[in-house]
PDB file of N, CA and C in Angstrom:
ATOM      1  N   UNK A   1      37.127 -20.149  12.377  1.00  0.00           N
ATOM      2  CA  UNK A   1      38.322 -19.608  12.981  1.00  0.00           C
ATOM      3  C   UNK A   1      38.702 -20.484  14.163  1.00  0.00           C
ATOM      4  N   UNK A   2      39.775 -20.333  14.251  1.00  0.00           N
ATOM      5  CA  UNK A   2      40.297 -21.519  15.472  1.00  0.00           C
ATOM      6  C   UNK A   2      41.312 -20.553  16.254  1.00  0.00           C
ATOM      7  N   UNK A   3      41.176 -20.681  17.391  1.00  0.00           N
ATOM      8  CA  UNK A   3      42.365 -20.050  18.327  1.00  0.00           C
ATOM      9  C   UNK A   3      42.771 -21.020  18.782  1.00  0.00           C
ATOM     10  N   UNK A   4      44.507 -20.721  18.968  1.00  0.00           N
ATOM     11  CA  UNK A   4      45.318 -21.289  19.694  1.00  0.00           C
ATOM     12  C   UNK A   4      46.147 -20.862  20.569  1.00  0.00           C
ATOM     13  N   UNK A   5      45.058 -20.730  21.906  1.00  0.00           N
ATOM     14  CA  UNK A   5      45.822 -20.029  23.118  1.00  0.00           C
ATOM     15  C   UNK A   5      45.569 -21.292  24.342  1.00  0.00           C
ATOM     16  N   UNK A   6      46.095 -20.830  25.185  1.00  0.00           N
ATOM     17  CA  UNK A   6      46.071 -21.636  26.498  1.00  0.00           C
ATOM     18  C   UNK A   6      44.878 -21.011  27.612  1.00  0.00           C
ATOM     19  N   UNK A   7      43.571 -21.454  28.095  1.00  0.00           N
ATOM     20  CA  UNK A   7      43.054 -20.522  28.826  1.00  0.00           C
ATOM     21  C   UNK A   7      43.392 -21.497  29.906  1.00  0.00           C
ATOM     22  N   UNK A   8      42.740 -20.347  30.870  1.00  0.00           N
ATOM     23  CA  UNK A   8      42.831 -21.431  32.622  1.00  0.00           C
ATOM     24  C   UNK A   8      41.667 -20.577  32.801  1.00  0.00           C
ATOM     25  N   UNK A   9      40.331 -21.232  32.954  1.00  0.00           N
ATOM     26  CA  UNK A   9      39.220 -20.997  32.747  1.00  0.00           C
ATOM     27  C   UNK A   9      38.617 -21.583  33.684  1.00  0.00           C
ATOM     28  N   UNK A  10      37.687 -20.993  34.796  1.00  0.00           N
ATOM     29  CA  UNK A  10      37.307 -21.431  36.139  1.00  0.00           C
ATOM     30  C   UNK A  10      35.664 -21.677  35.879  1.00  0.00           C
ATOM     31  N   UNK A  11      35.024 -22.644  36.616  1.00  0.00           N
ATOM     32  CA  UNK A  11      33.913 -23.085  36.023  1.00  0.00           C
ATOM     33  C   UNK A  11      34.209 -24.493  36.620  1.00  0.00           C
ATOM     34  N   UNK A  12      33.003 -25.178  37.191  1.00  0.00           N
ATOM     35  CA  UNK A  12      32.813 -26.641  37.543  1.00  0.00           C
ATOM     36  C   UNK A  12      33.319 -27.537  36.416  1.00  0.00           C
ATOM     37  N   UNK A  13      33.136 -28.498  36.588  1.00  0.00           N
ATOM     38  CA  UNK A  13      33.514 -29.636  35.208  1.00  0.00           C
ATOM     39  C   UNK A  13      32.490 -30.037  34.747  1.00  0.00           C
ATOM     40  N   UNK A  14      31.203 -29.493  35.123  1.00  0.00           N
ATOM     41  CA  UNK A  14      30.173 -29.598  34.301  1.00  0.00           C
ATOM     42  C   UNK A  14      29.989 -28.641  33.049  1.00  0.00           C
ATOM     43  N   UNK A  15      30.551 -27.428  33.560  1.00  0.00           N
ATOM     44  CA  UNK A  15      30.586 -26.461  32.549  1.00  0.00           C
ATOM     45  C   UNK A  15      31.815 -26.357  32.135  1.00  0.00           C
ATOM     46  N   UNK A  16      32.342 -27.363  32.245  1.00  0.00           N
ATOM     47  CA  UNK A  16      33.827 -27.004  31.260  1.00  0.00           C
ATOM     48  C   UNK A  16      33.654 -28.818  30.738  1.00  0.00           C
ATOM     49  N   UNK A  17      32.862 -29.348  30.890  1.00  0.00           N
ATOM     50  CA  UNK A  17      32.732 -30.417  30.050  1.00  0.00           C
ATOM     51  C   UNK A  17      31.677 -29.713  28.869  1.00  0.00           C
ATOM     52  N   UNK A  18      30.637 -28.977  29.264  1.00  0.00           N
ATOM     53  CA  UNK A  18      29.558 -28.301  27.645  1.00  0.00           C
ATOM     54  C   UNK A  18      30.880 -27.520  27.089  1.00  0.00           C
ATOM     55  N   UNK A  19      31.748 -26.724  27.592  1.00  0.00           N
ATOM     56  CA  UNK A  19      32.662 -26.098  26.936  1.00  0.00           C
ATOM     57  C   UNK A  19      33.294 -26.359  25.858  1.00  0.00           C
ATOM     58  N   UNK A  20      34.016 -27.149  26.733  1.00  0.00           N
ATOM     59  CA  UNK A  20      34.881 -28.228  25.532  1.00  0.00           C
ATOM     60  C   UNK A  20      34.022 -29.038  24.030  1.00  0.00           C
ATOM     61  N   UNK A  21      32.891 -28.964  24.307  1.00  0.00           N
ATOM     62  CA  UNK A  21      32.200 -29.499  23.724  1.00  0.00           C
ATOM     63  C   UNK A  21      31.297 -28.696  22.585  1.00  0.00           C
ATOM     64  N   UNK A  22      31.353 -27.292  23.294  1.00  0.00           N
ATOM     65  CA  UNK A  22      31.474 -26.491  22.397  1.00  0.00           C
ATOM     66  C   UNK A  22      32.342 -25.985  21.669  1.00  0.00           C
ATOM     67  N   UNK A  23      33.569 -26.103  22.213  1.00  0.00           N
ATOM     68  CA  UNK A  23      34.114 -25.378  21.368  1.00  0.00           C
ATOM     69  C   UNK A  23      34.933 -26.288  19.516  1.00  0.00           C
ATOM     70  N   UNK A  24      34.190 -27.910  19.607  1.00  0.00           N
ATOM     71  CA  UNK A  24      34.316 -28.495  18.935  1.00  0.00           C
ATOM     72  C   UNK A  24      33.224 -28.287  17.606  1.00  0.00           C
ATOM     73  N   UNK A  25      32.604 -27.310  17.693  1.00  0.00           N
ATOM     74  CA  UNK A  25      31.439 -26.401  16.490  1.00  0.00           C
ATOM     75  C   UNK A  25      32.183 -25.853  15.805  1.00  0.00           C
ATOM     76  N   UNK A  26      31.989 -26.629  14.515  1.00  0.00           N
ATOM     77  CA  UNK A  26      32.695 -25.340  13.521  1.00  0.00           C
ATOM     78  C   UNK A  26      32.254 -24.150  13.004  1.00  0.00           C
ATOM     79  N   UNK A  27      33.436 -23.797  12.661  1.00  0.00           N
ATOM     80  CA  UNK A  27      32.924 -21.868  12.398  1.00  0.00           C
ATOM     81  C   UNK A  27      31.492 -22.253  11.253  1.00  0.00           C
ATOM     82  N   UNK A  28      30.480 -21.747  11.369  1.00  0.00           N
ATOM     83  CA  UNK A  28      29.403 -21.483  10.231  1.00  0.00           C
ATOM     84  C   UNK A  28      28.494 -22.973  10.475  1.00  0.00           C
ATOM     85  N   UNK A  29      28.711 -23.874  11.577  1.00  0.00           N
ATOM     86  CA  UNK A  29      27.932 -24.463  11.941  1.00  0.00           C
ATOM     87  C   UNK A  29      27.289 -24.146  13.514  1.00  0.00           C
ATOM     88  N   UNK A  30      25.779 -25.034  13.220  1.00  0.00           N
ATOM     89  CA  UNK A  30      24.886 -24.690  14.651  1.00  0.00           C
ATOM     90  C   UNK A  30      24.870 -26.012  15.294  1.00  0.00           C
ATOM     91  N   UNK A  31      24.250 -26.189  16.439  1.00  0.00           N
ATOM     92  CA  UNK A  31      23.934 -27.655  17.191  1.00  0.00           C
ATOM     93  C   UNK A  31      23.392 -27.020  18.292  1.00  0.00           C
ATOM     94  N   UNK A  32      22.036 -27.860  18.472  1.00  0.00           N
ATOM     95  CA  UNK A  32      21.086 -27.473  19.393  1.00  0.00           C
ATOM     96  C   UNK A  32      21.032 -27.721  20.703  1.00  0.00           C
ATOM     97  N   UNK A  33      20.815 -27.111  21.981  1.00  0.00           N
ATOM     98  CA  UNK A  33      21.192 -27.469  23.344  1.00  0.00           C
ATOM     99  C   UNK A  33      21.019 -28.964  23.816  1.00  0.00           C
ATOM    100  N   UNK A  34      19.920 -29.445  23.038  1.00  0.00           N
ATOM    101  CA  UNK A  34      19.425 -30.661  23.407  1.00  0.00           C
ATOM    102  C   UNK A  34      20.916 -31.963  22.635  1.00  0.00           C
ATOM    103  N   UNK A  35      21.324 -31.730  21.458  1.00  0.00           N
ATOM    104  CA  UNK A  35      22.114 -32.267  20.988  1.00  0.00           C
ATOM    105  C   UNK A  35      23.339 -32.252  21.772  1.00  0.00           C
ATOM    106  N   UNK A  36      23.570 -31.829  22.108  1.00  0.00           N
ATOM    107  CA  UNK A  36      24.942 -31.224  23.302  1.00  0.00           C
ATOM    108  C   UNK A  36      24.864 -31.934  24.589  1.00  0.00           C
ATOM    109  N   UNK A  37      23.498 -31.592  25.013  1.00  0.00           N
ATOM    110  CA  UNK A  37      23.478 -32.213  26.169  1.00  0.00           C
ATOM    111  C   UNK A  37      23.407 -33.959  26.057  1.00  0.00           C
ATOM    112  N   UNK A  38      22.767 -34.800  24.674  1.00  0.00           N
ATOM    113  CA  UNK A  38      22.968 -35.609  24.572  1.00  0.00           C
ATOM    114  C   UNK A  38      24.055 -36.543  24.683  1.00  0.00           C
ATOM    115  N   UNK A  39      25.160 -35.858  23.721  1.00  0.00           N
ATOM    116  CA  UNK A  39      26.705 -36.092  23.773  1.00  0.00           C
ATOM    117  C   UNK A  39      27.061 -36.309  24.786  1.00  0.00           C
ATOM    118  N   UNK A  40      26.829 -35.580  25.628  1.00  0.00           N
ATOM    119  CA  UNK A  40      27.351 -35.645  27.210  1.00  0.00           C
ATOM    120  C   UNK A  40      26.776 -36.982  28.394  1.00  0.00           C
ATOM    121  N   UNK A  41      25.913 -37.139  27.725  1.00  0.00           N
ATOM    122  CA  UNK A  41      25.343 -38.229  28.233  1.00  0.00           C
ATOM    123  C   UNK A  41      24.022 -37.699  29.256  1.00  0.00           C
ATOM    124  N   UNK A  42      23.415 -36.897  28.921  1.00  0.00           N
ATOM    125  CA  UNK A  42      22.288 -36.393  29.932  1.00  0.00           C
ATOM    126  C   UNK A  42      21.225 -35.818  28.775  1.00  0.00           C
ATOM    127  N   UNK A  43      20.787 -36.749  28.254  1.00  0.00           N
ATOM    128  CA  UNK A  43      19.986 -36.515  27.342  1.00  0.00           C
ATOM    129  C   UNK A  43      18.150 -35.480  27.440  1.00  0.00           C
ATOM    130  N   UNK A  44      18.201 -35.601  28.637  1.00  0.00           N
ATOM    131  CA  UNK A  44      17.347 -34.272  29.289  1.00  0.00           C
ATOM    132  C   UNK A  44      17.681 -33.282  30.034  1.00  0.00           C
ATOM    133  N   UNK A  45      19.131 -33.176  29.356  1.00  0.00           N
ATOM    134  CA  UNK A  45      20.011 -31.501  29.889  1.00  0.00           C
ATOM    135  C   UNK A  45      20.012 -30.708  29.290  1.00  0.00           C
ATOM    136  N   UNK A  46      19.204 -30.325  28.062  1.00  0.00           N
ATOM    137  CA  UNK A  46      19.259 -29.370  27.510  1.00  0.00           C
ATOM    138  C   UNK A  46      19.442 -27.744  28.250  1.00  0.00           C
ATOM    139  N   UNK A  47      18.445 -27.743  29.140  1.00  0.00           N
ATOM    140  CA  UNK A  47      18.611 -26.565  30.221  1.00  0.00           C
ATOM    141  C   UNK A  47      19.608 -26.460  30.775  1.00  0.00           C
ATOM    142  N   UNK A  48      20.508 -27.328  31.633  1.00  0.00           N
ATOM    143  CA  UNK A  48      21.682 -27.369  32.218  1.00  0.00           C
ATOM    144  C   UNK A  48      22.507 -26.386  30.913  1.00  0.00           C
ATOM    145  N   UNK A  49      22.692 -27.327  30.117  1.00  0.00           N
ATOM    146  CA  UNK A  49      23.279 -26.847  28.642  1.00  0.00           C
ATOM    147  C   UNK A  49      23.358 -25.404  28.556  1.00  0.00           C
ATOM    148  N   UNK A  50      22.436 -24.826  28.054  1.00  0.00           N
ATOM    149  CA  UNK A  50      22.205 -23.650  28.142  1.00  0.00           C
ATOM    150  C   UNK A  50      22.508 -22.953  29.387  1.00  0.00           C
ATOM    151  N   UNK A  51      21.970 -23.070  30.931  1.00  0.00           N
ATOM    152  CA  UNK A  51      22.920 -22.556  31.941  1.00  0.00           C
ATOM    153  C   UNK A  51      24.383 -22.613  31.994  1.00  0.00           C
ATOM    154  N   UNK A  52      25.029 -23.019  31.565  1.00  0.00           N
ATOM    155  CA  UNK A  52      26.249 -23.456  31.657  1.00  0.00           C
ATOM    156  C   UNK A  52      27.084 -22.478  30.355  1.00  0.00           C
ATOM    157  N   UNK A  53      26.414 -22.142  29.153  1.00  0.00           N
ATOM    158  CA  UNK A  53      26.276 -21.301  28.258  1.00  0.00           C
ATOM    159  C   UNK A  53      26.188 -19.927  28.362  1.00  0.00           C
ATOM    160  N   UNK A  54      25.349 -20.022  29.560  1.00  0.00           N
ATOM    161  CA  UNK A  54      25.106 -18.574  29.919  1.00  0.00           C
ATOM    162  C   UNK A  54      26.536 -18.246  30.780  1.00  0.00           C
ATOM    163  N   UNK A  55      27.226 -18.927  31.375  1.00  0.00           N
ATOM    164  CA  UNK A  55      28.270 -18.782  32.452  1.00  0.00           C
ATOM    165  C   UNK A  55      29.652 -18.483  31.966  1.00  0.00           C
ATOM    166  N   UNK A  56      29.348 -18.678  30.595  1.00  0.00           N
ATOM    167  CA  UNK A  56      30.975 -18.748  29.268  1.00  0.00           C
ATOM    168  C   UNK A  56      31.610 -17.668  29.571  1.00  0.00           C
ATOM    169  N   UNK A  57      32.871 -17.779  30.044  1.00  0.00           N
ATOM    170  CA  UNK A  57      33.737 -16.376  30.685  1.00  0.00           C
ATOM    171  C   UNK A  57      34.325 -16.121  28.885  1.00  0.00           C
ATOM    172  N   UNK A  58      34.384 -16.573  28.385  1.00  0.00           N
ATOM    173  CA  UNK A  58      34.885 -15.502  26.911  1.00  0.00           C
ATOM    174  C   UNK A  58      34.355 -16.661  25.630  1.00  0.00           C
ATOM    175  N   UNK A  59      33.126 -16.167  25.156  1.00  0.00           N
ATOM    176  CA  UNK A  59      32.196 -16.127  24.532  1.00  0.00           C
ATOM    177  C   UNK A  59      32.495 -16.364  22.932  1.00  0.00           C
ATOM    178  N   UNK A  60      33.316 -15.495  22.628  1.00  0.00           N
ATOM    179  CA  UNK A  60      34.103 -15.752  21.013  1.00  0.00           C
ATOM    180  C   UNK A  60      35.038 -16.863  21.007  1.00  0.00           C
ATOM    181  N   UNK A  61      35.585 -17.156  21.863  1.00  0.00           N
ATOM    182  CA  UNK A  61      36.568 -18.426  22.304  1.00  0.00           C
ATOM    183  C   UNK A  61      35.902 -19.929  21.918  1.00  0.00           C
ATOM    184  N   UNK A  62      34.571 -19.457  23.181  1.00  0.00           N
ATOM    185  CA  UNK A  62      34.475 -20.544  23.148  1.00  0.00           C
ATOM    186  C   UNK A  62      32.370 -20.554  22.628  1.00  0.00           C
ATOM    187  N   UNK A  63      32.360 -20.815  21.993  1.00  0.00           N
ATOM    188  CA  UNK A  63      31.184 -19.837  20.459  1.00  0.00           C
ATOM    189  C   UNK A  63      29.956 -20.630  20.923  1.00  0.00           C
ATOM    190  N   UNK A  64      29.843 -20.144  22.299  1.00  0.00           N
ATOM    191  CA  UNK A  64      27.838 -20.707  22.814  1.00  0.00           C
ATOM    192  C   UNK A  64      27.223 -19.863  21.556  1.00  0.00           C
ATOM    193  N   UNK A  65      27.317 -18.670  20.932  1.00  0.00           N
ATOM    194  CA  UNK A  65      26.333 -17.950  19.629  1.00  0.00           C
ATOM    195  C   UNK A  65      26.055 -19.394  18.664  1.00  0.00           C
ATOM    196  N   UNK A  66      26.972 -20.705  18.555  1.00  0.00           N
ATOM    197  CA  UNK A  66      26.867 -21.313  17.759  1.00  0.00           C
ATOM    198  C   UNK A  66      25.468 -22.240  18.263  1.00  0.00           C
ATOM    199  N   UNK A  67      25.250 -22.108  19.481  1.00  0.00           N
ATOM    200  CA  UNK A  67      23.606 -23.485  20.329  1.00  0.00           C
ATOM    201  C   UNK A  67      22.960 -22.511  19.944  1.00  0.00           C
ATOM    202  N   UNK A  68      22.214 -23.320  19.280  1.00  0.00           N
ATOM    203  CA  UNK A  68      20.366 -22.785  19.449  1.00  0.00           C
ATOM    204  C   UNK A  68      19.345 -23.522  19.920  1.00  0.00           C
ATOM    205  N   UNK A  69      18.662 -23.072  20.193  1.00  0.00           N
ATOM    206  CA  UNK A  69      17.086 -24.144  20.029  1.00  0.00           C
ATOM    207  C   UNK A  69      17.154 -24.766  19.522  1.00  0.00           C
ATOM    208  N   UNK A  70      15.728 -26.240  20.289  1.00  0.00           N
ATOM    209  CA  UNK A  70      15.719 -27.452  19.224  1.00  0.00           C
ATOM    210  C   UNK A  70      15.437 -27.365  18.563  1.00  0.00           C
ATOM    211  N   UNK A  71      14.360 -25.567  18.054  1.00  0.00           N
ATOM    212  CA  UNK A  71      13.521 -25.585  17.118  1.00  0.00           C
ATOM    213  C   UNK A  71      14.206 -25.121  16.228  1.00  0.00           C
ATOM    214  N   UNK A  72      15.848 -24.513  16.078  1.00  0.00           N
ATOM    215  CA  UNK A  72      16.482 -23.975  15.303  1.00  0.00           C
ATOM    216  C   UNK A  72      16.559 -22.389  15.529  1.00  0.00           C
ATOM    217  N   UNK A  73      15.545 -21.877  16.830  1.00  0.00           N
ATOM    218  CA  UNK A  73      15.133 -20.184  17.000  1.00  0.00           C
ATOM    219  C   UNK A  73      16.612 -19.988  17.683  1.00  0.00           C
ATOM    220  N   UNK A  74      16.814 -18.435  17.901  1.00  0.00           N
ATOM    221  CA  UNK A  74      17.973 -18.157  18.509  1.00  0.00           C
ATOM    222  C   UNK A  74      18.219 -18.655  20.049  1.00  0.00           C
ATOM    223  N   UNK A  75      17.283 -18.344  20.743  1.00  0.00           N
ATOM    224  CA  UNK A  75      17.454 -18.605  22.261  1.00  0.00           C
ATOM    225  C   UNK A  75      17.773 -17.737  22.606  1.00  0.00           C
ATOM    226  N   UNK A  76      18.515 -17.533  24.217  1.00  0.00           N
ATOM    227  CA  UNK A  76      19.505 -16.729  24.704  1.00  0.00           C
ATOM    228  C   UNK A  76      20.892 -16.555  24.434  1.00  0.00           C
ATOM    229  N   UNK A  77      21.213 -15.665  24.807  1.00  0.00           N
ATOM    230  CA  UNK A  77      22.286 -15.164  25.158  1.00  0.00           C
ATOM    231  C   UNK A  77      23.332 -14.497  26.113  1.00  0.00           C
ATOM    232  N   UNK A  78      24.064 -14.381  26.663  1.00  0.00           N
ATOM    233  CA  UNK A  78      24.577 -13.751  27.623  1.00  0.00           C
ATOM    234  C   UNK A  78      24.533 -12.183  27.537  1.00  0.00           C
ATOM    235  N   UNK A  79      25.359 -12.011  25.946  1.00  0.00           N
ATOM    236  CA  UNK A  79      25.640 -10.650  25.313  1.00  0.00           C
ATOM    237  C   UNK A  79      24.273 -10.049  24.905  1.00  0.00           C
ATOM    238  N   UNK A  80      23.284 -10.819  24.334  1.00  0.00           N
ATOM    239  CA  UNK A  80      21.833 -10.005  24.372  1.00  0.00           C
ATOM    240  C   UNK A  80      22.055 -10.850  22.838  1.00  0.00           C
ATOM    241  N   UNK A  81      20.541 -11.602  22.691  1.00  0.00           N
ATOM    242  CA  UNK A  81      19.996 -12.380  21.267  1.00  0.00           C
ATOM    243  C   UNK A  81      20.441 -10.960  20.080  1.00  0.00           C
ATOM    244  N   UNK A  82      20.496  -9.407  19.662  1.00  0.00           N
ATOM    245  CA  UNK A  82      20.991  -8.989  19.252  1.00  0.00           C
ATOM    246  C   UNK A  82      22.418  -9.590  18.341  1.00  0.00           C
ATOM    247  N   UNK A  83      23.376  -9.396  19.558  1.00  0.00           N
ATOM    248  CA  UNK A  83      24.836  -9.648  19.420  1.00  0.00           C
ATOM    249  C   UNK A  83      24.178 -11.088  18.751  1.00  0.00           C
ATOM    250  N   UNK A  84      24.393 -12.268  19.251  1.00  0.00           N
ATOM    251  CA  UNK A  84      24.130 -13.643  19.092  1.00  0.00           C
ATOM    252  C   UNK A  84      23.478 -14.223  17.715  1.00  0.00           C
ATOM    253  N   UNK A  85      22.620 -12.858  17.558  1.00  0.00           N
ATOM    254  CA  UNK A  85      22.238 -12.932  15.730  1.00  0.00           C
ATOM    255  C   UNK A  85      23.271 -12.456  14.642  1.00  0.00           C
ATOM    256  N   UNK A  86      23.867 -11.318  15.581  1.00  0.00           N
ATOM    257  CA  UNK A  86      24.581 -10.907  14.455  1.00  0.00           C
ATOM    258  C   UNK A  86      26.218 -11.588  14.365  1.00  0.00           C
ATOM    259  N   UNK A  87      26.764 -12.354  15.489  1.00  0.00           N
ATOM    260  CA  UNK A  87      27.523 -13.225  15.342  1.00  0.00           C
ATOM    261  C   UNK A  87      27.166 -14.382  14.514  1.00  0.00           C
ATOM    262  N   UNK A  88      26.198 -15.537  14.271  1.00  0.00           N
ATOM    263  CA  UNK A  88      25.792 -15.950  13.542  1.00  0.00           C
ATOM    264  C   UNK A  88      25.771 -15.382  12.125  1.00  0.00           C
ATOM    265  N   UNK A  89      25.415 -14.154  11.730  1.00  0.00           N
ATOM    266  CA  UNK A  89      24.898 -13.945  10.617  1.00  0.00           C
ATOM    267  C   UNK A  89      26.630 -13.537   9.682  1.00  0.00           C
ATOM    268  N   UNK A  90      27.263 -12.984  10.736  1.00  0.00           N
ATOM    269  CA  UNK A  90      28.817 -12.879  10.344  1.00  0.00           C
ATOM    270  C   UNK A  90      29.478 -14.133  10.031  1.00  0.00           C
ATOM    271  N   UNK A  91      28.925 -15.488  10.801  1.00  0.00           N
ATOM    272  CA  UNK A  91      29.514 -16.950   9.883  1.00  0.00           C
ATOM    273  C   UNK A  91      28.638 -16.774   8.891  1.00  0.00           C
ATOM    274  N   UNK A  92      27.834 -16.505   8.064  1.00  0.00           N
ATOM    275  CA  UNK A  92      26.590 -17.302   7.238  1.00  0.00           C
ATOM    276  C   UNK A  92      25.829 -17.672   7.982  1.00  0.00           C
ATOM    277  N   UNK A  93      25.360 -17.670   8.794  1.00  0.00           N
ATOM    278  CA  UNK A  93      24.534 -18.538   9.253  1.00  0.00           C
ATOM    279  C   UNK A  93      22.591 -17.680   9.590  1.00  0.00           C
ATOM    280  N   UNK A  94      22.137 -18.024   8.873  1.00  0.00           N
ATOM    281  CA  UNK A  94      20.731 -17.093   9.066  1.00  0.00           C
ATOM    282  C   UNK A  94      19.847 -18.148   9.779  1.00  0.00           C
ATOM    283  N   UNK A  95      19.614 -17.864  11.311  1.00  0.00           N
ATOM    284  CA  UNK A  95      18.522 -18.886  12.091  1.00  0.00           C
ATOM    285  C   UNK A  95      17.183 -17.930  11.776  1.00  0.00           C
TER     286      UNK A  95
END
């Protein structure tokens, strides 16, 4: 699914650089914090990654449910690993 709205979305440019970067995941695909943070050029940001994930002011927008672990496990969530499974499992996607 793709939205096409305009946000004005407050957040450093660190976290609106993982943003953007998330929100380039397609529906029913995953990519792992460490992969993300690579892209970005901080190839031992995985944690940042994920903090910055945790900070997502609207969550379905912009689809942190899509990062997981390097190991492929769910991780966190903001909304609670619950929600975050069952968003996943609503693309196809069984971690």
């Amino acid at each position: 699914m793709v939205f096409k709205i305009t946000l004005d979305i407050t957040g450093s440019a660190f976290q609106k650089n993982v943003w953007a970067e998330i929100k380039k995941i397609p529906y029913g695909m995953t990519i792992n914090y460490g992969e993300i943070a690579a892209r970005l050029g901080i190839p031992k940001g995985a944690r940042a990654i994920g903090n910055a994930c945790g900070t997502n002011p609207v969550p379905i927008i912009i689809p942190c449910h899509r990062v997981l672990k390097g190991d492929g496990s769910i991780g966190g969530y903001a909304g609670g690993v619950e929600i975050k499974k069952r968003l996943l499992e609503v693309e196809g996607i069984r971690p």
